[in-house]
N, C-alpha and C. Protein backbone atom coordinates (compact mmCIF):
# COMPACT_ATOMS: atom_id res chain seq x y z
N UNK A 1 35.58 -21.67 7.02
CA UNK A 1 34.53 -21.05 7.80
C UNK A 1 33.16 -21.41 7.23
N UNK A 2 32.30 -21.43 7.83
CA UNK A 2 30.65 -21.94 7.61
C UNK A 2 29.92 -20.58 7.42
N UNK A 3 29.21 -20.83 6.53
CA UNK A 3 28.80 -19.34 6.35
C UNK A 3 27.34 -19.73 6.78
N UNK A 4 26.94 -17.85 7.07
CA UNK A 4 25.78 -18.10 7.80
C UNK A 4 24.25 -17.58 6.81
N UNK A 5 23.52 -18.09 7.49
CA UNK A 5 22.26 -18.33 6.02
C UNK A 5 20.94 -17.48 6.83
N UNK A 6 20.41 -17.22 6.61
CA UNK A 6 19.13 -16.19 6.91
C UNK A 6 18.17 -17.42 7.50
N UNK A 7 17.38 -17.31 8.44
CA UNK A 7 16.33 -18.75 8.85
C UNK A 7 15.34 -18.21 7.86
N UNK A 8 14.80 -19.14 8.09
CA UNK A 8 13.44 -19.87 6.64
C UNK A 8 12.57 -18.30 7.08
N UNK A 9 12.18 -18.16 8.12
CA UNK A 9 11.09 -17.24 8.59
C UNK A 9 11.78 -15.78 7.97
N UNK A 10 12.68 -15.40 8.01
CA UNK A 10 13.27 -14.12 7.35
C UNK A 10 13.33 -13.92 5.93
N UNK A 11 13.84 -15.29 5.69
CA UNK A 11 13.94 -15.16 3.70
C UNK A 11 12.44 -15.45 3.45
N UNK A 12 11.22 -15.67 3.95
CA UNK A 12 9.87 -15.80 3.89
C UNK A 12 9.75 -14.24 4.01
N UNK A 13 9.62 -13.28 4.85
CA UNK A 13 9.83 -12.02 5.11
C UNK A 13 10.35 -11.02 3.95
N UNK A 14 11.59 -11.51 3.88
CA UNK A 14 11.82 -10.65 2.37
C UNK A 14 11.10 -10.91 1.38
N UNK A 15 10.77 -12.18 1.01
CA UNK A 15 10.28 -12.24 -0.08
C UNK A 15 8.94 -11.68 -0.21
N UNK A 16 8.34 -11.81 0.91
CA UNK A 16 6.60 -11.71 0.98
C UNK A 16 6.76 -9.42 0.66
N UNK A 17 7.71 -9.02 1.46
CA UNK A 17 7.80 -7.77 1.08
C UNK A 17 8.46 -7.22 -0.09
N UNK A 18 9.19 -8.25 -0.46
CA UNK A 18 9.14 -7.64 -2.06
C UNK A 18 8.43 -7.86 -3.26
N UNK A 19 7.43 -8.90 -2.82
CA UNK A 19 5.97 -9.29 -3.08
C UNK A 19 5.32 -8.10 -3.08
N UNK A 20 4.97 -7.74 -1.75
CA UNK A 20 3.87 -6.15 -1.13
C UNK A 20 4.94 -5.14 -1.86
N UNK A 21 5.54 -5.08 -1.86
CA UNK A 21 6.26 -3.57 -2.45
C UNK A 21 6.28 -3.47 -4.36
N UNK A 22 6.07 -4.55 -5.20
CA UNK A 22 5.26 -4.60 -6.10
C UNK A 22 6.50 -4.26 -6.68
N UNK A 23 7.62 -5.11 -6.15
CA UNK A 23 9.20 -4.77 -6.91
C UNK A 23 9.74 -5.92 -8.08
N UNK A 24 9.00 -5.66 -9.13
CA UNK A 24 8.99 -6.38 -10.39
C UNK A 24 10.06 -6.33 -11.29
N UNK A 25 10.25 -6.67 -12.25
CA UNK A 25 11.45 -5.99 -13.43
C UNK A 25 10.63 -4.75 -14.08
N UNK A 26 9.59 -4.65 -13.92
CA UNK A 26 8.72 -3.78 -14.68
C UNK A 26 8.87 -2.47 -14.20
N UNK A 27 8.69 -2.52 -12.62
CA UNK A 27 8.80 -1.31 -11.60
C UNK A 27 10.33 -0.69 -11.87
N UNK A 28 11.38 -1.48 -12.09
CA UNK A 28 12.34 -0.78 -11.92
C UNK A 28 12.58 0.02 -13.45
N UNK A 29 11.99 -0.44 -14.20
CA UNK A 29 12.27 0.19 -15.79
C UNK A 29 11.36 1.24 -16.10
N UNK A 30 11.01 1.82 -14.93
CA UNK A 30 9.85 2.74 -15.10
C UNK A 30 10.22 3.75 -15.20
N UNK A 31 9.78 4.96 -15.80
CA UNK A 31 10.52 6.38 -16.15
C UNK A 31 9.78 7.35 -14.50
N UNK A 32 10.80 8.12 -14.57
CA UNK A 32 10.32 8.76 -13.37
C UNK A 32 8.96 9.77 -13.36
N UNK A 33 8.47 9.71 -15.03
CA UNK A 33 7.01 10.51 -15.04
C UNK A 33 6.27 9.21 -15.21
N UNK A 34 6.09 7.85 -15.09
CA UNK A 34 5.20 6.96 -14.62
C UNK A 34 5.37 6.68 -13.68
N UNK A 35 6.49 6.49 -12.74
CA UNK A 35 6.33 6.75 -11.48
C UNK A 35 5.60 7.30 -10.65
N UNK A 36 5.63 8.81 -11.43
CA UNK A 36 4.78 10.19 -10.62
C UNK A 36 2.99 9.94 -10.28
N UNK A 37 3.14 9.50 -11.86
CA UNK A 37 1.77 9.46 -12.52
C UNK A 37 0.96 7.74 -11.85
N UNK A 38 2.31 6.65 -11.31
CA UNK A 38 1.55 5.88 -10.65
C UNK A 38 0.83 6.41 -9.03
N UNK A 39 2.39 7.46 -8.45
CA UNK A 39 1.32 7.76 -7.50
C UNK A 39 0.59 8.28 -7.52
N UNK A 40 0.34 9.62 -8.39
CA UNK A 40 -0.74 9.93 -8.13
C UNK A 40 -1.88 9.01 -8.21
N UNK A 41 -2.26 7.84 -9.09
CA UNK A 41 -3.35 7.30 -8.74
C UNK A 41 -3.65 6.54 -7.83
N UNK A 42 -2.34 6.41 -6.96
CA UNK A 42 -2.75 5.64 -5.61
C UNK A 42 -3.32 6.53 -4.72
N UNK A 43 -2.39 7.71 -4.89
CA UNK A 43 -2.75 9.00 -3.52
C UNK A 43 -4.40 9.38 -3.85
N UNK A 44 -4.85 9.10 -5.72
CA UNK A 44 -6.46 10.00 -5.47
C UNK A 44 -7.19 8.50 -5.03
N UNK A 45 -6.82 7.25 -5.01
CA UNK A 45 -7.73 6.41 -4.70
C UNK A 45 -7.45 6.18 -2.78
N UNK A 46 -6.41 6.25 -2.29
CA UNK A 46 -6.40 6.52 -0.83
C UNK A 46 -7.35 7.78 -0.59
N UNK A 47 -6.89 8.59 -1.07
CA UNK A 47 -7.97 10.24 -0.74
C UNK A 47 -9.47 9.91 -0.92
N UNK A 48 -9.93 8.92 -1.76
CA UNK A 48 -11.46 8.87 -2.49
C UNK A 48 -11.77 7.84 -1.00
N UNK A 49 -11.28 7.25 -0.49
CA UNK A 49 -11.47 5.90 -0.05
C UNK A 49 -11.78 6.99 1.24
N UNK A 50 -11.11 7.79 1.91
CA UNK A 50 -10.69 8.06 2.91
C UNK A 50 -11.91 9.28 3.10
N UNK A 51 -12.32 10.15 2.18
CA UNK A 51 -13.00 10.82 2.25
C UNK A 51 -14.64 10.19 1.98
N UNK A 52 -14.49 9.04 1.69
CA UNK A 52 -16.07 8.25 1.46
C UNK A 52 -16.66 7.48 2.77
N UNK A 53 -15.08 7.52 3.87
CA UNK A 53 -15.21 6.85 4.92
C UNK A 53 -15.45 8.03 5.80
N UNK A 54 -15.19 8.83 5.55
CA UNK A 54 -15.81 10.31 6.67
C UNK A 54 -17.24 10.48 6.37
N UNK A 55 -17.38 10.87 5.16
CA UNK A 55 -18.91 11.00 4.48
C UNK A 55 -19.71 9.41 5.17
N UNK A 56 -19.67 8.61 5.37
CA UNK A 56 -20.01 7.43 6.03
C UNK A 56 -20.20 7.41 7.43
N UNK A 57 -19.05 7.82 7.94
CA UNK A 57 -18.81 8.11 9.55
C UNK A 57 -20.01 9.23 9.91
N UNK A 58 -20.38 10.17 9.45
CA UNK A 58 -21.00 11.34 9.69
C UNK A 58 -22.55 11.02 9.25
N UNK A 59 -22.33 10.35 8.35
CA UNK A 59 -24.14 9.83 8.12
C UNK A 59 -24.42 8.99 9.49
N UNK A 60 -23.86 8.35 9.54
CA UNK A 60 -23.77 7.04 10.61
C UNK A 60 -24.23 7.58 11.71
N UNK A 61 -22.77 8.40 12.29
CA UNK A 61 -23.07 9.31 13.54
C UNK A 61 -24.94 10.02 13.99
N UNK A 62 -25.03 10.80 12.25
CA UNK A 62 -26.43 11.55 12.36
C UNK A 62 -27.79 10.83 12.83
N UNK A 63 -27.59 9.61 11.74
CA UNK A 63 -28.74 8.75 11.85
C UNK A 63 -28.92 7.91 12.71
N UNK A 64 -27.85 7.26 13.63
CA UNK A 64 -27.84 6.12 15.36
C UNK A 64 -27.74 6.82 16.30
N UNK A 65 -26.96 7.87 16.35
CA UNK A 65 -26.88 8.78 17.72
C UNK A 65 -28.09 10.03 17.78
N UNK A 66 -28.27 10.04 18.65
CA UNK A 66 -29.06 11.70 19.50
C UNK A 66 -28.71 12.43 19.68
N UNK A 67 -26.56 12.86 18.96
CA UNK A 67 -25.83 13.87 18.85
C UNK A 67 -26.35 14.62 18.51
C-alpha cells in the first residue's frame, strides 16, 4: 500500500503554527507557575495595549468630531 503524505501547503501550515504557538523544547519544560506567570504578562500587555487604544479612540472622537 502507498502511504499517504500531507501536501506541501499543510505541512507549511503546521509548521508556521507551531512557529506562532511558540512550541519550543523550552515551552514544554516549563513549570506550571511560569506558565501562569507567562500569562499573566501577556494578559497585562493585551489589557495595556487595549486600554491605550480606548484612551486614543476617545481623544480622537473629542478632538475631530462635534459629538
Amino acid at each position: 500500500m502507498k502511504e499517504k503524505s500531507l501536501p506541501a501547503g499543510r505541512v507549511l501550515y503546521f509548521k508556521l503554527a507551531i512557529m506562532g504557538a511558540g512550541m519550543t523544547q523550552q515551552m514544554e519544560e516549563m513549570s506550571i507557575t511560569e506558565h501562569l506567570s507567562e500569562l499573566r504578562k501577556r494578559l497585562i500587555y493585551v489589557l495595556s495595549i487595549f486600554v491605550l487604544g480606548l484612551i486614543a479612540g476617545f481623544l480622537w472622537r473629542t478632538r475631530y468630531t462635534n459629538i
